[in-house]
C-alpha atoms as a PDB file:
ATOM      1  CA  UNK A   1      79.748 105.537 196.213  1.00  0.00           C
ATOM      2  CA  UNK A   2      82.069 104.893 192.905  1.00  0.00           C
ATOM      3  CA  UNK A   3      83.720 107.962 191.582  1.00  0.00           C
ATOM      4  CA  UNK A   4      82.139 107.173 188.043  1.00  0.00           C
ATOM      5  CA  UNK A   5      78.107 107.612 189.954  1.00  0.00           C
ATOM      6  CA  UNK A   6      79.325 110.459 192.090  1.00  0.00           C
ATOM      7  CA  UNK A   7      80.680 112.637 188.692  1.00  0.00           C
ATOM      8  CA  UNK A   8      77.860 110.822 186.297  1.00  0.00           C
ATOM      9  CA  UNK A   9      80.124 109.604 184.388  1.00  0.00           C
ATOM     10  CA  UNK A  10      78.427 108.291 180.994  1.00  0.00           C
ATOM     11  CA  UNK A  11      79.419 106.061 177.586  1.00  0.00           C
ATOM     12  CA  UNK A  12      78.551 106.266 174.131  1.00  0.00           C
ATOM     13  CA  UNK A  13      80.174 105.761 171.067  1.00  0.00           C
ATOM     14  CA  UNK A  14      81.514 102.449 169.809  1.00  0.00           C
ATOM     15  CA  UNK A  15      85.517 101.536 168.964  1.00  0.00           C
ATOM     16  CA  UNK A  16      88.723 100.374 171.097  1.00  0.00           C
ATOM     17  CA  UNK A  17      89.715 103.672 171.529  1.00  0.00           C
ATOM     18  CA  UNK A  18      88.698 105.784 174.645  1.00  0.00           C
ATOM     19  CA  UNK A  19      87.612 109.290 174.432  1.00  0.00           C
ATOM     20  CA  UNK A  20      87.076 110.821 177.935  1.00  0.00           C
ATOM     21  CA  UNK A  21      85.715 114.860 177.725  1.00  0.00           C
ATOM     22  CA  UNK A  22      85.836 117.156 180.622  1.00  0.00           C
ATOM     23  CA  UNK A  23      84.216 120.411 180.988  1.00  0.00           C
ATOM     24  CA  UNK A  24      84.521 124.230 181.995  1.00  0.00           C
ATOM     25  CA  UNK A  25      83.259 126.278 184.444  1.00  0.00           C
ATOM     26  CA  UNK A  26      79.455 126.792 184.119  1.00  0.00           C
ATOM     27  CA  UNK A  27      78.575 124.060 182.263  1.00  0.00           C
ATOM     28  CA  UNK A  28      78.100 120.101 182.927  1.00  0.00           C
ATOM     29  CA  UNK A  29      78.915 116.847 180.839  1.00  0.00           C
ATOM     30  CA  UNK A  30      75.963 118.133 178.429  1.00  0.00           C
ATOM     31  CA  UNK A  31      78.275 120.935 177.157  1.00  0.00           C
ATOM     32  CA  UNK A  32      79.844 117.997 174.892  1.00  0.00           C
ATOM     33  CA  UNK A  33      76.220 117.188 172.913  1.00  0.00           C
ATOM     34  CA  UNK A  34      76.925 119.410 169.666  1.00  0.00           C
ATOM     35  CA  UNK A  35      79.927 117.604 168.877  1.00  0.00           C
ATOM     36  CA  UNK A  36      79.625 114.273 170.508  1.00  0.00           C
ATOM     37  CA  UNK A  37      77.699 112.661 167.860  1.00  0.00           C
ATOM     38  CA  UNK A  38      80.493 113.166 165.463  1.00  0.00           C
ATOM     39  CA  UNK A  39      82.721 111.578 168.209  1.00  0.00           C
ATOM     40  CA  UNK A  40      81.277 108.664 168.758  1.00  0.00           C
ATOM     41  CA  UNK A  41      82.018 106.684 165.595  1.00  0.00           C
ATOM     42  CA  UNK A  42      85.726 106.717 166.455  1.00  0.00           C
ATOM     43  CA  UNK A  43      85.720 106.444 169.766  1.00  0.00           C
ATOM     44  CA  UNK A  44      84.335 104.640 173.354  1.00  0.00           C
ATOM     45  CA  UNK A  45      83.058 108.438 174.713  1.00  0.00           C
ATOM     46  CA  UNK A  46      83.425 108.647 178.199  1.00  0.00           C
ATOM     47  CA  UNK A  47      82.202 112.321 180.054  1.00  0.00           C
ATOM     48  CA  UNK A  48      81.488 113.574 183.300  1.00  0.00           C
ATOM     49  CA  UNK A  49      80.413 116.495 185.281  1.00  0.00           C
ATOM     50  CA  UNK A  50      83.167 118.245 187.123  1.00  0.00           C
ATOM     51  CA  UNK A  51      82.558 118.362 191.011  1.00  0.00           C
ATOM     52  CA  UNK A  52      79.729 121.038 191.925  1.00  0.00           C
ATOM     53  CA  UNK A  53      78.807 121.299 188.881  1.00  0.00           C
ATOM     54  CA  UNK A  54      75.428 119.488 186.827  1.00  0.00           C
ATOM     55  CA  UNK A  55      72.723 117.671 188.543  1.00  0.00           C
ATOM     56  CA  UNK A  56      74.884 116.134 191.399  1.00  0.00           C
ATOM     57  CA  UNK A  57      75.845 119.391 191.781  1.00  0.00           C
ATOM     58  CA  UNK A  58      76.496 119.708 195.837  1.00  0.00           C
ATOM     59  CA  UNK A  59      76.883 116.263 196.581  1.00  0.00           C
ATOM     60  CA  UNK A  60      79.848 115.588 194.238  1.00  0.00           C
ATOM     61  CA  UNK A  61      81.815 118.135 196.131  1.00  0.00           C
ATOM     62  CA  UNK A  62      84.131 118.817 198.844  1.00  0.00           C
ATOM     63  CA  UNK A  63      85.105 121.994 199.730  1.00  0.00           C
ATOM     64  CA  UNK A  64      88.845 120.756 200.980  1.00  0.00           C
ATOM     65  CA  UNK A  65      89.281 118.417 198.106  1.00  0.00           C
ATOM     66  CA  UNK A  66      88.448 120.492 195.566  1.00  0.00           C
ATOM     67  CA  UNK A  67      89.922 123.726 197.195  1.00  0.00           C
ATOM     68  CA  UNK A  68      92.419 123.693 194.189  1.00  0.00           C
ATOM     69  CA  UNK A  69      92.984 121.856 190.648  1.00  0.00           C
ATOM     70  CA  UNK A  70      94.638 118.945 192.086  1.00  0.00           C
ATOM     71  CA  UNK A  71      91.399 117.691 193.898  1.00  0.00           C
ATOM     72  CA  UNK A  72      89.706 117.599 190.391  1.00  0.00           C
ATOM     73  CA  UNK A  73      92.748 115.825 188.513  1.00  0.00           C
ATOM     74  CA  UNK A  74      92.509 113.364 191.637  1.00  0.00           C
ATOM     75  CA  UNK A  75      88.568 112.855 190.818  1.00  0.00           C
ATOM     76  CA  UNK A  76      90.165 112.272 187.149  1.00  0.00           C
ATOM     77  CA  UNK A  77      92.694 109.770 188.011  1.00  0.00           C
ATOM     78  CA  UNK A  78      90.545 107.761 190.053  1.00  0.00           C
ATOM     79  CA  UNK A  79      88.150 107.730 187.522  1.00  0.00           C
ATOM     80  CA  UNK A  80      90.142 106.564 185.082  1.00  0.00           C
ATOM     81  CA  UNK A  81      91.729 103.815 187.249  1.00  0.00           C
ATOM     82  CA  UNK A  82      88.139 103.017 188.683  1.00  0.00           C
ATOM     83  CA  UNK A  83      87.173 102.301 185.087  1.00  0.00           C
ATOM     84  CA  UNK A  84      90.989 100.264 184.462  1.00  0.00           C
ATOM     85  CA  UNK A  85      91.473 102.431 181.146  1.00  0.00           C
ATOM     86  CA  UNK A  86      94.563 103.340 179.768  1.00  0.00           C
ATOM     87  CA  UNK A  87      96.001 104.780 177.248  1.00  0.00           C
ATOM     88  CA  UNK A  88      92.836 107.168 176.772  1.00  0.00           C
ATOM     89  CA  UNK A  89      93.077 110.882 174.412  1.00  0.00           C
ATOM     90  CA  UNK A  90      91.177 113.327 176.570  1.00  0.00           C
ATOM     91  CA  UNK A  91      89.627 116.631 175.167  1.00  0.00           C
ATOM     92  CA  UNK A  92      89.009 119.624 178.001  1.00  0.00           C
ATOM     93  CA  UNK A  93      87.708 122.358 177.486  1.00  0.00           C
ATOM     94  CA  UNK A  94      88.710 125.884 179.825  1.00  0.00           C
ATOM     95  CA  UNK A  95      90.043 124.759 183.303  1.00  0.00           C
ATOM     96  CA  UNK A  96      89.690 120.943 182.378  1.00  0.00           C
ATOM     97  CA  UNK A  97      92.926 122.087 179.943  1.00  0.00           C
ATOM     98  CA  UNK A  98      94.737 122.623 183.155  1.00  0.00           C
ATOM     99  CA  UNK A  99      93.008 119.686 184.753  1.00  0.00           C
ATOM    100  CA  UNK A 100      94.338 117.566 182.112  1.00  0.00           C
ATOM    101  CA  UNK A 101      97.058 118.237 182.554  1.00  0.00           C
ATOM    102  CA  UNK A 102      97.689 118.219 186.248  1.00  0.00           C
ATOM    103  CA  UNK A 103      96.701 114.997 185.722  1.00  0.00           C
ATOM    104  CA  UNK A 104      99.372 113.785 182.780  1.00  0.00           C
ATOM    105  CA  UNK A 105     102.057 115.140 184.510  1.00  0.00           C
ATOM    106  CA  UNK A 106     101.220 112.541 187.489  1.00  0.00           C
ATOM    107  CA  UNK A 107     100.325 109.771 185.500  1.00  0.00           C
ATOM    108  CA  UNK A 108     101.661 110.536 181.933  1.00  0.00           C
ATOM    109  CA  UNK A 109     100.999 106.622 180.914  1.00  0.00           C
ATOM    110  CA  UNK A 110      97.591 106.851 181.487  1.00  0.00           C
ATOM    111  CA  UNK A 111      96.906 109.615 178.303  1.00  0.00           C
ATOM    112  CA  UNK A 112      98.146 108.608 174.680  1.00  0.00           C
ATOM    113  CA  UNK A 113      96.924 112.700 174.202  1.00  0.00           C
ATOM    114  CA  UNK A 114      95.090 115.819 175.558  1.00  0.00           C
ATOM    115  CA  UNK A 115      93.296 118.208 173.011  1.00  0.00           C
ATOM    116  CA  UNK A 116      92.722 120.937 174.943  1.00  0.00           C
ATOM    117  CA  UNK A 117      89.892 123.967 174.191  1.00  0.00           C
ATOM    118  CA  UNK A 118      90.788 127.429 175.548  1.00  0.00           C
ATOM    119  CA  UNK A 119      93.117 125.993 178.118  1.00  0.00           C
ATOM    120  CA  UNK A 120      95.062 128.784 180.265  1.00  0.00           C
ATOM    121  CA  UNK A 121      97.553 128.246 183.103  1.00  0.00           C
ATOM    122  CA  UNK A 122      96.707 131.517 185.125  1.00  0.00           C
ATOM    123  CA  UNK A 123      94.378 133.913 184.271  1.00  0.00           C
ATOM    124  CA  UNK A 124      95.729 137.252 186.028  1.00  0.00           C
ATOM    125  CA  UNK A 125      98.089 139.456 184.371  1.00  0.00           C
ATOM    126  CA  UNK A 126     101.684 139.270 186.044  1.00  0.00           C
ATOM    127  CA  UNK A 127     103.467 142.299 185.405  1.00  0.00           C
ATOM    128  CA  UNK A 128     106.620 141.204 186.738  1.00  0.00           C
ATOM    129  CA  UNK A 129     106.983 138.354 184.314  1.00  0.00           C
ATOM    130  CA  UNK A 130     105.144 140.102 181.607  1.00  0.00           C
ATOM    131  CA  UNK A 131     102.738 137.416 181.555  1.00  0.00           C
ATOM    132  CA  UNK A 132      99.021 138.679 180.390  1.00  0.00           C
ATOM    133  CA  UNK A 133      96.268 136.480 181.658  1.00  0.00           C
ATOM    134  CA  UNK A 134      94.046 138.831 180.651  1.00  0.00           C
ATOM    135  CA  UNK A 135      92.506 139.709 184.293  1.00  0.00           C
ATOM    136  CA  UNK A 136      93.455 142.370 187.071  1.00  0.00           C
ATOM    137  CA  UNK A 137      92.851 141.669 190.752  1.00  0.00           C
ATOM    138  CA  UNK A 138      90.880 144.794 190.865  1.00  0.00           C
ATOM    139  CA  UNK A 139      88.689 143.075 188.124  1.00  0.00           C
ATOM    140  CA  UNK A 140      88.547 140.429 189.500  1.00  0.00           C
ATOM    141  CA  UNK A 141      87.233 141.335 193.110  1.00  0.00           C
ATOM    142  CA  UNK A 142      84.395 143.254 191.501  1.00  0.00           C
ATOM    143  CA  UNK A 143      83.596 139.983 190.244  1.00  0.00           C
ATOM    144  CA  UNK A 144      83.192 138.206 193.306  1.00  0.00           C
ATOM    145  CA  UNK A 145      81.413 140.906 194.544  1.00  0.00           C
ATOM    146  CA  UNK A 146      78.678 141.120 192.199  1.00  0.00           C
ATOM    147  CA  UNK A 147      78.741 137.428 192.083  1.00  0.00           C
ATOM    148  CA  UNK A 148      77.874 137.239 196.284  1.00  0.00           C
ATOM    149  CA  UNK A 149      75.902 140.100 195.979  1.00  0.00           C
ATOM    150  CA  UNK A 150      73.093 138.515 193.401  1.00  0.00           C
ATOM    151  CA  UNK A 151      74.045 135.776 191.705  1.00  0.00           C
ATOM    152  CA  UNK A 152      71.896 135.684 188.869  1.00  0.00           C
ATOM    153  CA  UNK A 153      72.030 139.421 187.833  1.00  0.00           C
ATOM    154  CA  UNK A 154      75.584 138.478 187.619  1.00  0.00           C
ATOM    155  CA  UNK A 155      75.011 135.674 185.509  1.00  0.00           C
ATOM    156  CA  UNK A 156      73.157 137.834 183.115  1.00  0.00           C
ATOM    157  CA  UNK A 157      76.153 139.448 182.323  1.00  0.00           C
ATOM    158  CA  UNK A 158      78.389 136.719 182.581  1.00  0.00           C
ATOM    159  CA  UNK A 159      76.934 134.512 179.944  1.00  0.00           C
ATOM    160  CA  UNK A 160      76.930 137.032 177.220  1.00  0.00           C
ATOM    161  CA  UNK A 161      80.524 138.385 178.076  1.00  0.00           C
ATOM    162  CA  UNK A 162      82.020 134.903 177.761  1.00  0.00           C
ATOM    163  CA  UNK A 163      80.063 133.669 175.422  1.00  0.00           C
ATOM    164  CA  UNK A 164      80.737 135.935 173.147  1.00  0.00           C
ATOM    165  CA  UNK A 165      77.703 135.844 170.820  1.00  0.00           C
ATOM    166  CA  UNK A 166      73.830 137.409 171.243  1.00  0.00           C
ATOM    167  CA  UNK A 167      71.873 134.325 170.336  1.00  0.00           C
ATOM    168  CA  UNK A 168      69.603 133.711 173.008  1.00  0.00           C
ATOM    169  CA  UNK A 169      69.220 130.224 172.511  1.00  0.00           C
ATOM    170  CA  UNK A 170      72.966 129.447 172.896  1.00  0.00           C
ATOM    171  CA  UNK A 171      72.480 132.073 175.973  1.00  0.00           C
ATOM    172  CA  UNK A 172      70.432 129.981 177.619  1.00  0.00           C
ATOM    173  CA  UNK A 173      72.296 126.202 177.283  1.00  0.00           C
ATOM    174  CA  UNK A 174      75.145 127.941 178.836  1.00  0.00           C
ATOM    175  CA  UNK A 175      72.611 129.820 181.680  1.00  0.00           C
ATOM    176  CA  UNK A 176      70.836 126.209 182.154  1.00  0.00           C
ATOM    177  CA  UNK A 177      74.114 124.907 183.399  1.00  0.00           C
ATOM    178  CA  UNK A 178      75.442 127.988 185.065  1.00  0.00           C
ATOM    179  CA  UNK A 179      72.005 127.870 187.550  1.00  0.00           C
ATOM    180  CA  UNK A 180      72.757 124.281 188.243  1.00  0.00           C
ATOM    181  CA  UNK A 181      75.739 125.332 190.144  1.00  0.00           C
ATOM    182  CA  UNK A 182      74.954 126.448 194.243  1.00  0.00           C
ATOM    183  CA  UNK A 183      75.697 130.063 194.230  1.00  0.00           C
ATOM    184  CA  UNK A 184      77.819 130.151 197.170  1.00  0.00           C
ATOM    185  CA  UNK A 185      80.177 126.949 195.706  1.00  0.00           C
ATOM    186  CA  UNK A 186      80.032 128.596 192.301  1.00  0.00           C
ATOM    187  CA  UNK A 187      81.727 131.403 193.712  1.00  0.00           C
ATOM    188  CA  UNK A 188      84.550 129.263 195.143  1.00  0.00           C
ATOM    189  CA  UNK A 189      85.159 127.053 192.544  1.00  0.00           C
ATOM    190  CA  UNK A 190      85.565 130.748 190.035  1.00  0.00           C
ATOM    191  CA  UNK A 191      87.446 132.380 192.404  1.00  0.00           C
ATOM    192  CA  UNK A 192      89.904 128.842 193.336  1.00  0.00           C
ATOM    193  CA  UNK A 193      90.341 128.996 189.100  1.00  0.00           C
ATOM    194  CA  UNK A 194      91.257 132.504 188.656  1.00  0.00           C
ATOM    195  CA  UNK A 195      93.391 132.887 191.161  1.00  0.00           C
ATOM    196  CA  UNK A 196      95.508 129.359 190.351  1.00  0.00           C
ATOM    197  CA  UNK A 197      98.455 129.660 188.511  1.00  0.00           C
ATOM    198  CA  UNK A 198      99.846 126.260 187.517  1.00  0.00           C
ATOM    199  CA  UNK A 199     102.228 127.875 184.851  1.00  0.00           C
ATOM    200  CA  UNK A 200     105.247 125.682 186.762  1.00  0.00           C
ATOM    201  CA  UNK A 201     103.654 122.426 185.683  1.00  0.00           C
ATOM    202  CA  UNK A 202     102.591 123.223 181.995  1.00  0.00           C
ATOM    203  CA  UNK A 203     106.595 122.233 180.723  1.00  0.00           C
ATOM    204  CA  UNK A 204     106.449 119.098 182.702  1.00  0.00           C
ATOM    205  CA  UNK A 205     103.471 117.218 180.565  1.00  0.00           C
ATOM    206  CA  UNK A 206     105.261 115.184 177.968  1.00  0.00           C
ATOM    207  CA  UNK A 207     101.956 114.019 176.634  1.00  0.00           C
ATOM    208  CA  UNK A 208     101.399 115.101 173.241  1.00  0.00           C
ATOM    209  CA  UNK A 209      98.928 118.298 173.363  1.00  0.00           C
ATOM    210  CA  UNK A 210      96.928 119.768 170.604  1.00  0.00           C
ATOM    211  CA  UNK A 211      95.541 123.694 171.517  1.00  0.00           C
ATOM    212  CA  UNK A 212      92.721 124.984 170.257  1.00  0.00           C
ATOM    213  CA  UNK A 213      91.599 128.405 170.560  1.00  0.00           C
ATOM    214  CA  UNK A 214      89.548 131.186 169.567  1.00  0.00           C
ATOM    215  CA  UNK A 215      90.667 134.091 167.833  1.00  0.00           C
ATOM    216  CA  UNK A 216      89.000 136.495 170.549  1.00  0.00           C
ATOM    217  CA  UNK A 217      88.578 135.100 173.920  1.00  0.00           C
ATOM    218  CA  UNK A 218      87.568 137.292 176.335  1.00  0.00           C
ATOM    219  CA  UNK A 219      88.713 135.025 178.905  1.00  0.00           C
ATOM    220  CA  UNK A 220      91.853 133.935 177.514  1.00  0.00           C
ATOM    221  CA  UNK A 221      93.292 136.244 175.016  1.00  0.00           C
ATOM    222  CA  UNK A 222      95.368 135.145 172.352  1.00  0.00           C
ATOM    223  CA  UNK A 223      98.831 135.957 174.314  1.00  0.00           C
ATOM    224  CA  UNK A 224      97.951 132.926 176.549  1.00  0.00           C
ATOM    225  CA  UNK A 225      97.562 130.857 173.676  1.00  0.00           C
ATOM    226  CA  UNK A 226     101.579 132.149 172.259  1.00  0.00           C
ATOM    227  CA  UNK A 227     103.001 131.408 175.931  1.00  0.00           C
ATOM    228  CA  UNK A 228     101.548 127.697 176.034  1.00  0.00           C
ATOM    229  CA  UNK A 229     102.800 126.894 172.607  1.00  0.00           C
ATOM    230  CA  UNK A 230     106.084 128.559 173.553  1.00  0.00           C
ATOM    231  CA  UNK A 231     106.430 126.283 176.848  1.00  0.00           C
ATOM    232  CA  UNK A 232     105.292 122.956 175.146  1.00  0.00           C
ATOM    233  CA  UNK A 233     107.523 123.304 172.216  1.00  0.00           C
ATOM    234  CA  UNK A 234     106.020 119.970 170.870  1.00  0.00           C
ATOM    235  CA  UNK A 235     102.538 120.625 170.917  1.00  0.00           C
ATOM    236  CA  UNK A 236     100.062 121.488 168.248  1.00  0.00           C
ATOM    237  CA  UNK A 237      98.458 124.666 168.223  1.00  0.00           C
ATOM    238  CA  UNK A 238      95.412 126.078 166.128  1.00  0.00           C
ATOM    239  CA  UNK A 239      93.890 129.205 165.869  1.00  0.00           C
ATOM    240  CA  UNK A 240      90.324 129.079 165.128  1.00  0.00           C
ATOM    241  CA  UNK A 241      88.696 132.249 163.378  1.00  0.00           C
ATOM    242  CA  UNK A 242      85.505 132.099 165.922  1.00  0.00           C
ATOM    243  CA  UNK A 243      84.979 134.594 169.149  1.00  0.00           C
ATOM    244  CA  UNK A 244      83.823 133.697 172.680  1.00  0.00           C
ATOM    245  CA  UNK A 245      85.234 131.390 175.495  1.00  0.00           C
ATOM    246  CA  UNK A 246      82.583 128.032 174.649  1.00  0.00           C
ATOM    247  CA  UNK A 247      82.993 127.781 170.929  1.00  0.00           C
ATOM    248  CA  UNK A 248      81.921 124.377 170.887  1.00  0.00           C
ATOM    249  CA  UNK A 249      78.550 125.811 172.004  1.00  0.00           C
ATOM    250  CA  UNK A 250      78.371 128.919 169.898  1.00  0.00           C
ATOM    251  CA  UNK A 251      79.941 126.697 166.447  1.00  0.00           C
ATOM    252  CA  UNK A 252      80.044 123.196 167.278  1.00  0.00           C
ATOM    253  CA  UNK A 253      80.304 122.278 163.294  1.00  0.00           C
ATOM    254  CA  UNK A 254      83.766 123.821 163.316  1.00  0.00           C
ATOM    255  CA  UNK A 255      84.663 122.968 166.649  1.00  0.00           C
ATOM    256  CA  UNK A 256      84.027 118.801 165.918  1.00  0.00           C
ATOM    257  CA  UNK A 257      85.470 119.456 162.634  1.00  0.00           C
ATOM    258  CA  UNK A 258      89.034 120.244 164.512  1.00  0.00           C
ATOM    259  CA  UNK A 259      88.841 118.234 167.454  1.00  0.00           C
ATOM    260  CA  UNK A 260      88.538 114.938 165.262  1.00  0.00           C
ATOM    261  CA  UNK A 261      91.118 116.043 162.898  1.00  0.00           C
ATOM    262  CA  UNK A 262      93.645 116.423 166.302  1.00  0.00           C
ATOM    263  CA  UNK A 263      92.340 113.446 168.084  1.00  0.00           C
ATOM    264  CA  UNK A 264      92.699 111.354 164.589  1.00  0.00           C
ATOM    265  CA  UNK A 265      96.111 112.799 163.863  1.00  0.00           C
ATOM    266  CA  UNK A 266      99.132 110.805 163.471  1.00  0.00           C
END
């Protein structure tokens, strides 16, 4: 089976420029479809569901391969080369910031740039460094726990917490997605993110990369956002005054609006 059936990979949009978007945890390829539309007039869209995740769900993963980032910025790179594109601007959103780039730091001629939504290297707190993540192990377990012990009760909490917002209609896009995902390879896939720590590789991506977060992130507090700008000393950074961890789901108006202005950017 191609690597473009096996992730769903799908076009729209019209142009000579390639757009490919990657997801976060929890959601599939139809996290993009607030902001897509305003996408598509500039560019050849190209998205995909991240392995375990969306309606291929179990069959689009392996448990070795995808035991760490690397297996999903392989499923990336073959995609892209599958597809002979080049040269593409990529937008990733969560732990497709990291997969992104993973990815450019392999194959840096492959990405002319990566726009990158809530990205964070590790997501623990490392005292010895004075790093803050914005986790504790101790946290962390507890959330494992719950998650093996019944995973939707600990959905019902998760969705809110991350999401940031009470509006039960966004609450339940994100919980769509989220119940997609086999309970047992959700678990692995959360606990494999969490527990990476790829902050090595961040200062070897010489791709130009444009950060966007929010202003309160529950998952990746604003500290994160300082370190990455401070280790990619070339990159663009914005703040955006909005709160939760999927802002292009909670306020996909402003969220397009500063996507297109980085991806368009000289």
């Amino acid at each position: 089976m191609s690597i473009a059936k096996r992730l769903q990979a799908s076009w729209s949009g019209v142009g000579d420029r390639v757009l490919v978007l990657s997801h976060g945890f929890g959601s599939d390829q139809t996290s993009w479809d607030y902001i897509r539309p305003t996408l598509d007039p500039h560019f050849r869209v190209l998205s995909y569901s991240l392995a375990g995740c969306g309606d291929a769900g179990v069959s689009s993963y392996d448990a070795e391969l995808h035991g760490t980032l690397f297996g999903y910025a392989d499923d990336l790179l073959a995609l892209i080369d599958e597809l002979r594109l080049r040269e593409v601007s990529y937008v990733g959103h969560s732990v497709s910031g990291m997969i992104g780039m993973i990815a450019a730091a392999a194959r840096p001629e492959l990405f002319a740039r990566l726009v990158l939504l809530q990205p964070s290297p590790r997501y623990l707190n490392d005292a010895a460094t004075g790093y803050a993540g914005g986790f504790e192990q101790l946290d962390l377990d507890a959330l494992y726990a719950a998650m093996k012990t019944n995973y939707q009760s600990w959905a019902a909490g998760f969705v809110p917490m991350v999401m940031g917002v009470d509006d039960r209609h966004v609450l339940a896009r994100f919980s769509t997605t989220l119940f997609k995902m086999r309970p047992d390879i959700a678990l692995d896939i959360l606990r494999m993110i969490f527990q990476s720590d790829h902050r090595d590789l961040v200062p070897r991506v010489t791709t130009p990369v444009h950060l966007i977060h929010s202003r309160k992130d529950v998952a990746v507090p604003l500290a994160v956002a300082d370190w990455l700008r401070v280790q990619l000393p070339h990159s663009v950074s914005e703040i955006l005054e909005l709160e939760g961890h999927l802002p292009h789901l909670t306020q996909p108006a402003i969220v397009a609006t500063s996507v297109q202005r980085h991806l368009l950017a000289d």
